[in-house]
Protein backbone atom coordinates (compact mmCIF):
# COMPACT_ATOMS: atom_id res chain seq x y z
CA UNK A 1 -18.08 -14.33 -8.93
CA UNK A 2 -14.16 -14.16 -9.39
CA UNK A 3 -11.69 -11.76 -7.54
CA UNK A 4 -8.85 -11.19 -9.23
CA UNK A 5 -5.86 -8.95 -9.30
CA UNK A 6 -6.63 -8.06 -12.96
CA UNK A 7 -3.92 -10.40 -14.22
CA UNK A 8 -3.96 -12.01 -17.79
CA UNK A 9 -6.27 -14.26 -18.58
CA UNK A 10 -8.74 -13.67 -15.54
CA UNK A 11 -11.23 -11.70 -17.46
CA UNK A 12 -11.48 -14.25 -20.43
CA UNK A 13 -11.57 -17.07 -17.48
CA UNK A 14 -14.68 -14.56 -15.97
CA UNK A 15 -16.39 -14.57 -19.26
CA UNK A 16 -16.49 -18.32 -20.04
CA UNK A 17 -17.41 -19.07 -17.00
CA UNK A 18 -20.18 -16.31 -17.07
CA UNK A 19 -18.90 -14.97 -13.75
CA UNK A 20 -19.14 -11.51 -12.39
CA UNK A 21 -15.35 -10.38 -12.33
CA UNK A 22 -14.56 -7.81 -9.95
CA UNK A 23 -10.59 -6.56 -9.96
CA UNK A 24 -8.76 -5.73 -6.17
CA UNK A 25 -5.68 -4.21 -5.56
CA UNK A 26 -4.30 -4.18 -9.22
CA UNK A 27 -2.90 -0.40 -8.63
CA UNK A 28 -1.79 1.25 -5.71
CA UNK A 29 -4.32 3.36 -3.94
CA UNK A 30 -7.33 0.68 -5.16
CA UNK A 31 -7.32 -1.50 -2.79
CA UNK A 32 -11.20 -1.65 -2.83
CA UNK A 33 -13.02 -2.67 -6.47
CA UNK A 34 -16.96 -2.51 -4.67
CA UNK A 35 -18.45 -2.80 -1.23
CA UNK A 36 -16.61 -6.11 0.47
CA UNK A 37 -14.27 -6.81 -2.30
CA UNK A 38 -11.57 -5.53 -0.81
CA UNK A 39 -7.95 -7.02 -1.11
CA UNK A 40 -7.80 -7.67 2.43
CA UNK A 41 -10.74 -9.91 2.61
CA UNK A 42 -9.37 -11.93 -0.53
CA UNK A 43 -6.38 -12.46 0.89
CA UNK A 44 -7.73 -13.57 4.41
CA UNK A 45 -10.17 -16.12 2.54
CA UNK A 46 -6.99 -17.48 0.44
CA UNK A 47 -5.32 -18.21 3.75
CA UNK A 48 -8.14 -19.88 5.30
CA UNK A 49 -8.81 -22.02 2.09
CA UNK A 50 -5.34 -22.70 2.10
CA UNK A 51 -5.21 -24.04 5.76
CA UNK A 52 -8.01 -25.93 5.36
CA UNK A 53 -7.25 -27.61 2.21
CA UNK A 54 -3.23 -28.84 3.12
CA UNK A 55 -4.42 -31.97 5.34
CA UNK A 56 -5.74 -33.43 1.76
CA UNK A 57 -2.69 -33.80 0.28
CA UNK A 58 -2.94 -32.08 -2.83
CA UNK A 59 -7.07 -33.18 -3.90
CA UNK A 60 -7.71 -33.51 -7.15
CA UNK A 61 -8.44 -30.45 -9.58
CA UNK A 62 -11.52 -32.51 -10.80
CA UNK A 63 -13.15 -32.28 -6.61
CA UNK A 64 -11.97 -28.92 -6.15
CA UNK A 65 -15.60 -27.38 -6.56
CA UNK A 66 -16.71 -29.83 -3.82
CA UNK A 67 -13.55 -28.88 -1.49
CA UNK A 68 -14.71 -25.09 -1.84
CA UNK A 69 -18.74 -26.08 -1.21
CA UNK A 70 -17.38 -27.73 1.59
CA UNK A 71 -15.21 -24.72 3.18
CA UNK A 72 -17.98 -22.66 2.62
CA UNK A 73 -20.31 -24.77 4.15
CA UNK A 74 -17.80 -24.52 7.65
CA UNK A 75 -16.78 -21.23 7.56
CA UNK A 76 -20.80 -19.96 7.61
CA UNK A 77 -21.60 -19.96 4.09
CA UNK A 78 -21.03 -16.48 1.48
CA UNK A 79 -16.96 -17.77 0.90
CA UNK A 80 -17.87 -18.16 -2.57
CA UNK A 81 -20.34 -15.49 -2.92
């Protein structure tokens, strides 16, 4: 699945991928595109990818599936869906 804020390219990206594409907090007063896709809870898993990623100094874009297996696996699985 990919949440996005509806920006260019995301739904193409969704597509090729054959991902389920679900758009948060693209207008005001939509914070909420279905059930727990809510803004808020994209946001607060950015941050915690984003703290648990900087002591790799910048990884690779070729491991970065295996980085975000790996935060899922420590955060209790369902980060990625």
């Amino acid at each position: 699945m990919l949440c996005s804020d509806g920006g260019d390219g995301y739904k193409d990206l969704a597509a090729a991928r054959d991902l389920e594409h679900f758009v948060v907090g693209s207008r005001p007063g939509t914070p909420v595109a279905a059930g727990c896709y809510h803004i808020q809870n994209v946001n607060s898993l950015h941050a915690r990818y984003g703290k648990f990623i900087e002591p790799f100094c910048q990884p690779t874009t070729k491991n970065l599936n295996d980085y975000i297996w790996w935060l899922e696996a420590r955060i209790g699985g369902g980060a990625t869906g």
